[in-house]
PDB file of N, CA and C in Angstrom:
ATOM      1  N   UNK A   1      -1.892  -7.735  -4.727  1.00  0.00           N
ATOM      2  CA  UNK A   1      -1.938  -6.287  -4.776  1.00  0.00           C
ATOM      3  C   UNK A   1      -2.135  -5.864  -6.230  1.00  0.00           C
ATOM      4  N   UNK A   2      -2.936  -4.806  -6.647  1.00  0.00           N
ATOM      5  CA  UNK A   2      -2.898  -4.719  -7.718  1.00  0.00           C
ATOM      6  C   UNK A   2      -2.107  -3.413  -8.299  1.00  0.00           C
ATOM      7  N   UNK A   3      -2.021  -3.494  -9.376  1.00  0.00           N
ATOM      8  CA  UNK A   3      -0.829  -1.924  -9.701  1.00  0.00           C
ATOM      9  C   UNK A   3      -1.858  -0.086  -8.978  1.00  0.00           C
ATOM     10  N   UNK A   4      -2.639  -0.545  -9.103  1.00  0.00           N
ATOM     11  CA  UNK A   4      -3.513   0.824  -8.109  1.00  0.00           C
ATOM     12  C   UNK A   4      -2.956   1.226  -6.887  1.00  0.00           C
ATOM     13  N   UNK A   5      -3.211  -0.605  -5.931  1.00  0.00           N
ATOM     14  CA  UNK A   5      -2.738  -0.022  -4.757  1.00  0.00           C
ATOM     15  C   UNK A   5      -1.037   0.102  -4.913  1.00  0.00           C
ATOM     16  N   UNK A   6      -0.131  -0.654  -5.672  1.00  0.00           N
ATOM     17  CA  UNK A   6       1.169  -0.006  -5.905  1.00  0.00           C
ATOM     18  C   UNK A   6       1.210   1.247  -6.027  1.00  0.00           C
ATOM     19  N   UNK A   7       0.705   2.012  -7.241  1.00  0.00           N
ATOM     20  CA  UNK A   7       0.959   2.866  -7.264  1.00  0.00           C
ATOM     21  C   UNK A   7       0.447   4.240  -5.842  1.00  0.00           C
ATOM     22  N   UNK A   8      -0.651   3.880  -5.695  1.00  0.00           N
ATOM     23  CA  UNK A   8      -0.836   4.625  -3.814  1.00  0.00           C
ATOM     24  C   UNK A   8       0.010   3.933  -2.750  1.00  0.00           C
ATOM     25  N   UNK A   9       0.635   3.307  -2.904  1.00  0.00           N
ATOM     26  CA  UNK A   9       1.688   3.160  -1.782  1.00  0.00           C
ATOM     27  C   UNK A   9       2.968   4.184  -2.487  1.00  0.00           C
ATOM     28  N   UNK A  10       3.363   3.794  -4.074  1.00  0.00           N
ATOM     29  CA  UNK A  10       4.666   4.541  -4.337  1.00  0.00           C
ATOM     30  C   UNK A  10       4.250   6.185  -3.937  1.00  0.00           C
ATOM     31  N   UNK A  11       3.191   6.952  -4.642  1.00  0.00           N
ATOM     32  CA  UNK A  11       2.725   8.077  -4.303  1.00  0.00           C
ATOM     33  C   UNK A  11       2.892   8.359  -2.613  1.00  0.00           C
ATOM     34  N   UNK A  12       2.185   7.534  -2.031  1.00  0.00           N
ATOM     35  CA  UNK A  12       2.526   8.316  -0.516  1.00  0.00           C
ATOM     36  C   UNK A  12       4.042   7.980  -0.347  1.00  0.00           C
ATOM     37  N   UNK A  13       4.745   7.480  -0.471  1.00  0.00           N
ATOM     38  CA  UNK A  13       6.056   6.977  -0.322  1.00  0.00           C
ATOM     39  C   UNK A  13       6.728   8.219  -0.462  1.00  0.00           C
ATOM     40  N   UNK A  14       6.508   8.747  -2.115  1.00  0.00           N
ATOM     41  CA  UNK A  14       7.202   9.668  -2.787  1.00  0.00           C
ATOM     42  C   UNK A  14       6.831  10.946  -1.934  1.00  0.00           C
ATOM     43  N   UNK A  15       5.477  11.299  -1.724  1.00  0.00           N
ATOM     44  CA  UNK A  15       5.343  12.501  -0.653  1.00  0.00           C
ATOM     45  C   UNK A  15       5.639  12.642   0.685  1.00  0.00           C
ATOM     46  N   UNK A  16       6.023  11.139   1.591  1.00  0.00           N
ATOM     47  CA  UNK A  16       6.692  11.471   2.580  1.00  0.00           C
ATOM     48  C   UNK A  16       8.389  11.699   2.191  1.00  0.00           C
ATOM     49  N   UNK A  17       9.145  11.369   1.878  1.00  0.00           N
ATOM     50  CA  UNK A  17      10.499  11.460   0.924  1.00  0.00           C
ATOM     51  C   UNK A  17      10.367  13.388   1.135  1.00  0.00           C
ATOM     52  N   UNK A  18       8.994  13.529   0.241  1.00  0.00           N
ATOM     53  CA  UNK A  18       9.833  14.908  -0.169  1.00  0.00           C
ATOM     54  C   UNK A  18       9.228  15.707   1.056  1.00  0.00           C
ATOM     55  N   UNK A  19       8.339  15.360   1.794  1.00  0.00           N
ATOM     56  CA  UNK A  19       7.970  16.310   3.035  1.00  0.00           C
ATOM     57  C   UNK A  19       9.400  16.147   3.898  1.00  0.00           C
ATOM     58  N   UNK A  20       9.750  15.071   3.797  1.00  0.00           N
ATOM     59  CA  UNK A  20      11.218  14.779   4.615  1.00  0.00           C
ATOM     60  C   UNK A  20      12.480  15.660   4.344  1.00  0.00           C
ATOM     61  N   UNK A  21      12.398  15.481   3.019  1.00  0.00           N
ATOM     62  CA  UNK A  21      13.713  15.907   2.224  1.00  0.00           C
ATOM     63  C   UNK A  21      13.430  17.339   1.242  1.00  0.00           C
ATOM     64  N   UNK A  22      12.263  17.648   0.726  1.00  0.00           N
ATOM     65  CA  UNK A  22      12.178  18.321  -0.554  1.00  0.00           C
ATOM     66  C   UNK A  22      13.158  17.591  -1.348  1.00  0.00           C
ATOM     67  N   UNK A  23      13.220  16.815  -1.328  1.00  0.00           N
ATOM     68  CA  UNK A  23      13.526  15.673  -2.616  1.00  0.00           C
ATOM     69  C   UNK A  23      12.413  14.034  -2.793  1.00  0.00           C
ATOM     70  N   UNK A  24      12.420  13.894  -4.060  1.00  0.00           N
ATOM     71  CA  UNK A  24      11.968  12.740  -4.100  1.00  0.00           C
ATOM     72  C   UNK A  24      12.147  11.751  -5.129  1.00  0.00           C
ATOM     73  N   UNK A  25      11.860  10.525  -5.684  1.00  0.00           N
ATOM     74  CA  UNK A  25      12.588   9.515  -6.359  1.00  0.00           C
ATOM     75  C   UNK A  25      12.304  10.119  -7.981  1.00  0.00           C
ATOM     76  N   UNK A  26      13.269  10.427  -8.937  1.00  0.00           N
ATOM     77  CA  UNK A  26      12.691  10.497 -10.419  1.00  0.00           C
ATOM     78  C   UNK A  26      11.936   9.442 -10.792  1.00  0.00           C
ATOM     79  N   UNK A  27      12.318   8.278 -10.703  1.00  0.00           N
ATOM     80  CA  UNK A  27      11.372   7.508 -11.344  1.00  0.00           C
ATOM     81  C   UNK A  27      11.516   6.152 -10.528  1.00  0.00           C
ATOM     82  N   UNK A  28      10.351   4.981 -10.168  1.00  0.00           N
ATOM     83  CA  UNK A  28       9.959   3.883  -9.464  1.00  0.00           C
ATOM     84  C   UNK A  28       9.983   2.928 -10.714  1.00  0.00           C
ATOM     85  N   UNK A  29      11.069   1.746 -10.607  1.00  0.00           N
ATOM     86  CA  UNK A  29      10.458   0.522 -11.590  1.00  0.00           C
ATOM     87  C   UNK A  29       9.885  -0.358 -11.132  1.00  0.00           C
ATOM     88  N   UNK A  30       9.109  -1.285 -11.309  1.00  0.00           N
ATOM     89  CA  UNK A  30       8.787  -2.594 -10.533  1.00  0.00           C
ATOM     90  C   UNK A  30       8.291  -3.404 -11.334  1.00  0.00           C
ATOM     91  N   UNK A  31       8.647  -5.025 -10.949  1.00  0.00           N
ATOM     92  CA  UNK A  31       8.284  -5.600 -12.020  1.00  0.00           C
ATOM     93  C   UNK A  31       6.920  -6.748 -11.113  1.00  0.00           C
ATOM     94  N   UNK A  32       5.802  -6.819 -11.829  1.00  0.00           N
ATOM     95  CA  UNK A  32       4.798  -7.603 -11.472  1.00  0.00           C
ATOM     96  C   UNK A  32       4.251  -8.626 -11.608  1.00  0.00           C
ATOM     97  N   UNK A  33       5.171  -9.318 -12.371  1.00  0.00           N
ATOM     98  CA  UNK A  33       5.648 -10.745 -13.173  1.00  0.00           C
ATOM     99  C   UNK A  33       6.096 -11.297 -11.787  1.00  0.00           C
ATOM    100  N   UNK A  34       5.399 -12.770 -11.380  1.00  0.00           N
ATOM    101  CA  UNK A  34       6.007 -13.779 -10.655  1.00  0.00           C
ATOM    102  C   UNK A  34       7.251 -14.272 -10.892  1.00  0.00           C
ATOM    103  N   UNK A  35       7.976 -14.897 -10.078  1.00  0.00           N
ATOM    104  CA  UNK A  35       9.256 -15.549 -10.198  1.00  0.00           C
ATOM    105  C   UNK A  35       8.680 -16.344 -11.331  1.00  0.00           C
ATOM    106  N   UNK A  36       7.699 -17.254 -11.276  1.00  0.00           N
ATOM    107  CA  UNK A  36       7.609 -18.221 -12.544  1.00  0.00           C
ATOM    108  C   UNK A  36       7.722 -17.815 -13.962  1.00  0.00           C
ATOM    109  N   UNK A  37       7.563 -16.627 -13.901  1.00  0.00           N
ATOM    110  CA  UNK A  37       7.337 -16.048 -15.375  1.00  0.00           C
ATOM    111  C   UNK A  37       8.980 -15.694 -16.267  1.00  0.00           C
ATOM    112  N   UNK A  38       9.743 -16.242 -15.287  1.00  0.00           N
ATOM    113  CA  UNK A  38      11.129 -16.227 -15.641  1.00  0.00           C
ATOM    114  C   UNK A  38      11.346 -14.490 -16.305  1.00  0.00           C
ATOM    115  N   UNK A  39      10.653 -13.402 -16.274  1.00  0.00           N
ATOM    116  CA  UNK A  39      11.337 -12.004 -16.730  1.00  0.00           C
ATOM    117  C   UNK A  39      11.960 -11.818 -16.884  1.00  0.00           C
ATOM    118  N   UNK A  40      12.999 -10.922 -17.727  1.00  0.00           N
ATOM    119  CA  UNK A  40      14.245 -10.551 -17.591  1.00  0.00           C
ATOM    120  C   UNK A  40      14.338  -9.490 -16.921  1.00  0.00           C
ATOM    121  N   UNK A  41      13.072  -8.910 -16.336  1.00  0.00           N
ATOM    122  CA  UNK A  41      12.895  -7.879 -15.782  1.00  0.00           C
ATOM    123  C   UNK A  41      12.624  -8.324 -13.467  1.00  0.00           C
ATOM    124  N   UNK A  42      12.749  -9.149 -13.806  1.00  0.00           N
ATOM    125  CA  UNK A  42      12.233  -9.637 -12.205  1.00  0.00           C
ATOM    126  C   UNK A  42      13.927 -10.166 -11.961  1.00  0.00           C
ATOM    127  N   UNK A  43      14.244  -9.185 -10.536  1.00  0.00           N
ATOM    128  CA  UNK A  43      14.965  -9.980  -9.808  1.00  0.00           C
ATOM    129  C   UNK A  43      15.401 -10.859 -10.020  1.00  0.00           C
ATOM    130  N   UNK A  44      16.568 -11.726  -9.927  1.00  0.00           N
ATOM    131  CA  UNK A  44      17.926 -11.140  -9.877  1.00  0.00           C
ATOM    132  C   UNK A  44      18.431 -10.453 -11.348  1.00  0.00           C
ATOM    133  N   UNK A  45      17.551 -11.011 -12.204  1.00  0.00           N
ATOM    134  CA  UNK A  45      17.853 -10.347 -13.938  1.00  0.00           C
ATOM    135  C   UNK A  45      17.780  -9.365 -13.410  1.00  0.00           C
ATOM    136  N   UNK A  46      18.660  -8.443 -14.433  1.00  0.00           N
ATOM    137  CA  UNK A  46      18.863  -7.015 -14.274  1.00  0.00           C
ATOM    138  C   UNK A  46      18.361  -6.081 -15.102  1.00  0.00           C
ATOM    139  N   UNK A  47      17.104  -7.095 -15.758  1.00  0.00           N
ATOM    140  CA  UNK A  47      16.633  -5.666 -16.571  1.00  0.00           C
ATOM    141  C   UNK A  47      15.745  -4.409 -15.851  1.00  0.00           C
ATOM    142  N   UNK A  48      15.182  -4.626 -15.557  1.00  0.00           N
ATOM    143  CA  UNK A  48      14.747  -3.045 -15.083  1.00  0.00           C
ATOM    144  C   UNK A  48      15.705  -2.340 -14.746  1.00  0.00           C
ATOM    145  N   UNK A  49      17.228  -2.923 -13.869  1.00  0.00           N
ATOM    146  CA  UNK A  49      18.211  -1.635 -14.152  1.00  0.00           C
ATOM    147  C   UNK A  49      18.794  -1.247 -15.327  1.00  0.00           C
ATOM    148  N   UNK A  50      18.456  -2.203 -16.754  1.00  0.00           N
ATOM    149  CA  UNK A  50      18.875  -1.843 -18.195  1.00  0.00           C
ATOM    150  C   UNK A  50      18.252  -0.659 -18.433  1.00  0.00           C
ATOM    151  N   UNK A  51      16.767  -0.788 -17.787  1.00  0.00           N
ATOM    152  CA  UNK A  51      15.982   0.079 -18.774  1.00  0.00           C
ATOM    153  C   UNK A  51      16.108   1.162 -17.876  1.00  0.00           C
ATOM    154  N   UNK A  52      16.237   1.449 -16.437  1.00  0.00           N
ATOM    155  CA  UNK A  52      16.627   3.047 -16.175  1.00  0.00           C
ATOM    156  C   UNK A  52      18.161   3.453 -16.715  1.00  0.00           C
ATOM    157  N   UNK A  53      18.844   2.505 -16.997  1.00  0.00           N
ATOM    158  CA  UNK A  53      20.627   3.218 -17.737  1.00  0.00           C
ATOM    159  C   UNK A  53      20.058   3.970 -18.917  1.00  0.00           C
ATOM    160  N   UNK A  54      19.199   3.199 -19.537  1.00  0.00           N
ATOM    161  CA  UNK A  54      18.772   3.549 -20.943  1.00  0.00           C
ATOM    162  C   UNK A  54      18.067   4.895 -20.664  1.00  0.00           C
ATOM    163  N   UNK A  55      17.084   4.570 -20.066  1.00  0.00           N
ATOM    164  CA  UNK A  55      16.113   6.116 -19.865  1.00  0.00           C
ATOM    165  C   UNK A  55      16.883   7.064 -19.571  1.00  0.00           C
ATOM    166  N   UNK A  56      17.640   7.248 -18.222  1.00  0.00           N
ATOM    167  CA  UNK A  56      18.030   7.897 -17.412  1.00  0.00           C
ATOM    168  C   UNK A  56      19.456   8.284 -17.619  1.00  0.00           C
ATOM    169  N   UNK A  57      20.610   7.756 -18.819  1.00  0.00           N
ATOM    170  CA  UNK A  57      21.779   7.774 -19.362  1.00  0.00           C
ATOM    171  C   UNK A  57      22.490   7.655 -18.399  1.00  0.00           C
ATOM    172  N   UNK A  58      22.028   6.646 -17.455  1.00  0.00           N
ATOM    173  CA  UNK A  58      23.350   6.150 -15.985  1.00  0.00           C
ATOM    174  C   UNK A  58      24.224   5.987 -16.302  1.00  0.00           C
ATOM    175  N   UNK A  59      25.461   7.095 -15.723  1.00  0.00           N
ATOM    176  CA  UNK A  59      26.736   6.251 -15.808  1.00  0.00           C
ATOM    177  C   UNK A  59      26.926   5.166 -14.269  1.00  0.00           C
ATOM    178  N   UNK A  60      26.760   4.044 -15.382  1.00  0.00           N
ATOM    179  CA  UNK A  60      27.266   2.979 -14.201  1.00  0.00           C
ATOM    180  C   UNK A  60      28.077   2.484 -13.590  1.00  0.00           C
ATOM    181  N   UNK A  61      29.072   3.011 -14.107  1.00  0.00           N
ATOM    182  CA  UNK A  61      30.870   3.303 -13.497  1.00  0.00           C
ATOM    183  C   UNK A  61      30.470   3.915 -12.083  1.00  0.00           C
ATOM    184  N   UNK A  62      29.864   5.229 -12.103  1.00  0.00           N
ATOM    185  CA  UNK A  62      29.349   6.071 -10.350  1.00  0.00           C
ATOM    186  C   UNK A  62      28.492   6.021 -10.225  1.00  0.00           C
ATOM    187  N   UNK A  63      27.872   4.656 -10.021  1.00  0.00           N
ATOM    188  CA  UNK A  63      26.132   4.463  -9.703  1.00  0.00           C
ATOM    189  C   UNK A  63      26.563   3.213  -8.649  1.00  0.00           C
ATOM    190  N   UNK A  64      25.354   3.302  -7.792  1.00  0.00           N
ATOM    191  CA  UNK A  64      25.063   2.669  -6.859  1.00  0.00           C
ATOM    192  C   UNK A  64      23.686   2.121  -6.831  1.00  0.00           C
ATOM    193  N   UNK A  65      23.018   0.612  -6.596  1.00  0.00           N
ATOM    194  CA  UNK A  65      22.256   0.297  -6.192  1.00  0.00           C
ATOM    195  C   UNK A  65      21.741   0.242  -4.495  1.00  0.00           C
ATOM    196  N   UNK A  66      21.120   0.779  -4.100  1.00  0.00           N
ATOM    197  CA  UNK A  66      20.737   0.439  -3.121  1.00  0.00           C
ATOM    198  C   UNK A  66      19.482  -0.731  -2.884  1.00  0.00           C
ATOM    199  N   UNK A  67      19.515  -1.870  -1.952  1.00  0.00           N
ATOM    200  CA  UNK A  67      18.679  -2.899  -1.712  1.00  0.00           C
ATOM    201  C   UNK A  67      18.478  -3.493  -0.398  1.00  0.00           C
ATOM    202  N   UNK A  68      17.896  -4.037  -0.232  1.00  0.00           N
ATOM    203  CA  UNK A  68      17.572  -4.814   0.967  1.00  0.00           C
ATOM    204  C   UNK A  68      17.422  -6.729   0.802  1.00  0.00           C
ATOM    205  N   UNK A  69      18.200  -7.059   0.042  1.00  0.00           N
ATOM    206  CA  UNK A  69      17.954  -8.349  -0.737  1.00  0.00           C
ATOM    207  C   UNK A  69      18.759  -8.957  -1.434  1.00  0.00           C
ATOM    208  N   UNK A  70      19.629  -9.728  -0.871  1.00  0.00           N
ATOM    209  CA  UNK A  70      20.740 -10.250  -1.830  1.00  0.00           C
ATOM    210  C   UNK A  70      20.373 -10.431  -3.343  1.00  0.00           C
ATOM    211  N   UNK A  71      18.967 -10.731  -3.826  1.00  0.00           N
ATOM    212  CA  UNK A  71      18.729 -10.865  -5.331  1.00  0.00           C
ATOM    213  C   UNK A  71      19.271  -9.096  -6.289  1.00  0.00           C
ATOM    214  N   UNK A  72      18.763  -7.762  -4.887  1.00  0.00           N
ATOM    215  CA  UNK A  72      19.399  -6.802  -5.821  1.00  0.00           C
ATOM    216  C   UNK A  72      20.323  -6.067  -5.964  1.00  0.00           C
ATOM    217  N   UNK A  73      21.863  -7.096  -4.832  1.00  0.00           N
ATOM    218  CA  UNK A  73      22.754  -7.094  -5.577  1.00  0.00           C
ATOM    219  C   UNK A  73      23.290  -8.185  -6.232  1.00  0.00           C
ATOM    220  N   UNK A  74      22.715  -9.028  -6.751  1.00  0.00           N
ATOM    221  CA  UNK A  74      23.064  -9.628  -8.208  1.00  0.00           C
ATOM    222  C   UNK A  74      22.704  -8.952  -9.443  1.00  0.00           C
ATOM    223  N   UNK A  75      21.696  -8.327  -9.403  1.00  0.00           N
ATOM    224  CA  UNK A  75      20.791  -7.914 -10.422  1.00  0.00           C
ATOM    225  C   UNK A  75      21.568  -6.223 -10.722  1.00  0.00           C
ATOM    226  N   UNK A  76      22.332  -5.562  -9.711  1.00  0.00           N
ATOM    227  CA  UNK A  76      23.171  -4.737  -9.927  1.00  0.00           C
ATOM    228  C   UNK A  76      24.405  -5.062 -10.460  1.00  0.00           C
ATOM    229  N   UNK A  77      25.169  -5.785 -10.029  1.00  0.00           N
ATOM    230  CA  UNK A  77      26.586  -6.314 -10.495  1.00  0.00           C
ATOM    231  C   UNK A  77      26.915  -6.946 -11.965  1.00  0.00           C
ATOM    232  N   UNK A  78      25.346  -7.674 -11.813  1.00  0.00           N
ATOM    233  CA  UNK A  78      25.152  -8.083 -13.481  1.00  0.00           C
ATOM    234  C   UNK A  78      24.519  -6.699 -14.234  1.00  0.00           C
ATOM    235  N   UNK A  79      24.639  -5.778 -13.797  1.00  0.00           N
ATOM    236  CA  UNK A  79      24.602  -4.763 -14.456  1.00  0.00           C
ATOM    237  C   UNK A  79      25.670  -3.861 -14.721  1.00  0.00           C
ATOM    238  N   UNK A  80      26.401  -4.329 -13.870  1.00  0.00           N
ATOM    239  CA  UNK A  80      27.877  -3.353 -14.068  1.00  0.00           C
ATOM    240  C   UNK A  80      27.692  -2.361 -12.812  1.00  0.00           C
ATOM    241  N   UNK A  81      26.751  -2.580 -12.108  1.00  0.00           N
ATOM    242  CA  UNK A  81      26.734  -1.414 -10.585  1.00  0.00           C
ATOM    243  C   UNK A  81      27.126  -1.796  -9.952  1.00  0.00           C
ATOM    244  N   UNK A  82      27.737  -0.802  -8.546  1.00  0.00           N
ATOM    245  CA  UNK A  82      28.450  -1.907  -7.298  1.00  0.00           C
ATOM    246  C   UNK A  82      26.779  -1.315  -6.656  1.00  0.00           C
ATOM    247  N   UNK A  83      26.829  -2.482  -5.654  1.00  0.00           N
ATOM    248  CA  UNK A  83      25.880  -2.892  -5.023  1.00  0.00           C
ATOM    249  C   UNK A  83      26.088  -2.145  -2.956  1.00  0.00           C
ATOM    250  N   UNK A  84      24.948  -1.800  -2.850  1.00  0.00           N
ATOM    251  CA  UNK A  84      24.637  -1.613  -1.407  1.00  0.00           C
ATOM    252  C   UNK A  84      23.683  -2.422  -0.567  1.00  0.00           C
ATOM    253  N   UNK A  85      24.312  -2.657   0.303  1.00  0.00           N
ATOM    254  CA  UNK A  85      22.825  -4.017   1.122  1.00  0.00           C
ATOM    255  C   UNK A  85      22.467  -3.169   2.466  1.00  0.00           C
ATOM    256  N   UNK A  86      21.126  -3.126   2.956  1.00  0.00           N
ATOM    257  CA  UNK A  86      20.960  -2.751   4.360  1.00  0.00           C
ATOM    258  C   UNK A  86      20.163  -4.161   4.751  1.00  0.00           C
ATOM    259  N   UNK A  87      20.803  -4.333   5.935  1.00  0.00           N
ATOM    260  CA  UNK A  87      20.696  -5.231   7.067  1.00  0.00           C
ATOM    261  C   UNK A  87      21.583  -6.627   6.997  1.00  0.00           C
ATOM    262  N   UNK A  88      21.354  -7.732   7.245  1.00  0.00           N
ATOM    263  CA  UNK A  88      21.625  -9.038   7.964  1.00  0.00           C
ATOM    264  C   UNK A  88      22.781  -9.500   6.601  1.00  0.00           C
ATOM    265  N   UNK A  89      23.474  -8.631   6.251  1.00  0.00           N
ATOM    266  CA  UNK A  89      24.446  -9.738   5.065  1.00  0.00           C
ATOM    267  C   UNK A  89      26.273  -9.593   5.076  1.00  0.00           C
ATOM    268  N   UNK A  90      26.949 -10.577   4.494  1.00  0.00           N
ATOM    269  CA  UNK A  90      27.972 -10.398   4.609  1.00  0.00           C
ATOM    270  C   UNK A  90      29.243  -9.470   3.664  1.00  0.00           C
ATOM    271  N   UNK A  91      30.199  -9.018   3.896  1.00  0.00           N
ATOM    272  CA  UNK A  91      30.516  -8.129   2.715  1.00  0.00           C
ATOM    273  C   UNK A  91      30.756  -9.502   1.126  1.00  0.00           C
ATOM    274  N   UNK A  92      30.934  -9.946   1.580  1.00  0.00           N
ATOM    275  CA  UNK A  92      31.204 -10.298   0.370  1.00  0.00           C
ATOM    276  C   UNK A  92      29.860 -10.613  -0.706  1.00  0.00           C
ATOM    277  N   UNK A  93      28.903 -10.406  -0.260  1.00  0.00           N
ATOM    278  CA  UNK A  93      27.466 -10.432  -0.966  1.00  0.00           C
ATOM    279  C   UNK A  93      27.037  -9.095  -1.742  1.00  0.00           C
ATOM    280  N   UNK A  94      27.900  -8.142  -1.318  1.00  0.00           N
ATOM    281  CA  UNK A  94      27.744  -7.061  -2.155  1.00  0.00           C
ATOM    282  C   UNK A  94      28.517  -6.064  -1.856  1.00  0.00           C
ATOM    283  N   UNK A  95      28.981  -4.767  -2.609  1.00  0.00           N
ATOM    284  CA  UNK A  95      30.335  -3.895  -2.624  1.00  0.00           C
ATOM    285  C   UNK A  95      30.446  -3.345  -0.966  1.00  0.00           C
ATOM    286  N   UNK A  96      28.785  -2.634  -0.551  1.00  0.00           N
ATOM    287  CA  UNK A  96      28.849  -2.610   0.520  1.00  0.00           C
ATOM    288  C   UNK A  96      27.622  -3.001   1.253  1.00  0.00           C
ATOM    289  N   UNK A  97      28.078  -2.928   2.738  1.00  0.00           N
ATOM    290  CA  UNK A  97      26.816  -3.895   3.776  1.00  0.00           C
ATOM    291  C   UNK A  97      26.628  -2.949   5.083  1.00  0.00           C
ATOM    292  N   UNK A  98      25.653  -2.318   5.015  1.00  0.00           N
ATOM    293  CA  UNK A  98      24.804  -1.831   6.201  1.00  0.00           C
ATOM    294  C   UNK A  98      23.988  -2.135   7.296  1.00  0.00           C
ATOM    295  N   UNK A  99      23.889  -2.280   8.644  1.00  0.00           N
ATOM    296  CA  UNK A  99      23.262  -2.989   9.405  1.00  0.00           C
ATOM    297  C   UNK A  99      21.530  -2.388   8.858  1.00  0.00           C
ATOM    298  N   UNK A 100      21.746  -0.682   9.205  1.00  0.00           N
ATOM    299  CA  UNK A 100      20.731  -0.306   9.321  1.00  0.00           C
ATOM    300  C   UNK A 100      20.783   0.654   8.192  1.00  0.00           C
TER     301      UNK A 100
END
């Protein structure tokens, strides 16, 4: 995929959100670096949540990650966030666990 069609998937993403809600996401990170490229920014590293604390002045004391992926709650916790999972996991894999 290349960052084009990323970014036309995040765009329609973001306009169904706000046709839904009249709300929609401040800002999308993603990192496009393979697992091989070892990032500090790719899953489970937690930098891309460094760099929205930084941008965005998160307090991470009342922040929440939300994920679908046990890698992003590691990548939260090693950030100092408690972590949210939706679907197939156990509580102890992250603060909290959602079927759906």
């Amino acid at each position: 995929m290349t960052d084009e069609d990323l970014n036309n998937i995040h765009n329609w993403m973001q306009q169904e959100i706000y046709k839904r809600t009249n709300y929609k996401f401040d800002d999308i990170f993603y990192c496009g670096e393979l697992d091989s490229a070892r990032s500090f920014r790719r899953k489970p590293a937690p930098g891309m949540i460094y760099e929205a604390i930084e941008k965005w002045d998160i307090d991470t004391k009342n922040s929440f990650m939300l994920g679908d992926s046990f890698r992003d709650s590691i990548a939260a916790n090693a950030a100092g966030i408690k972590s949210i999972l939706i679907g197939d996991f156990y509580l102890d894999q992250a603060d909290y666990v959602f079927p759906s």
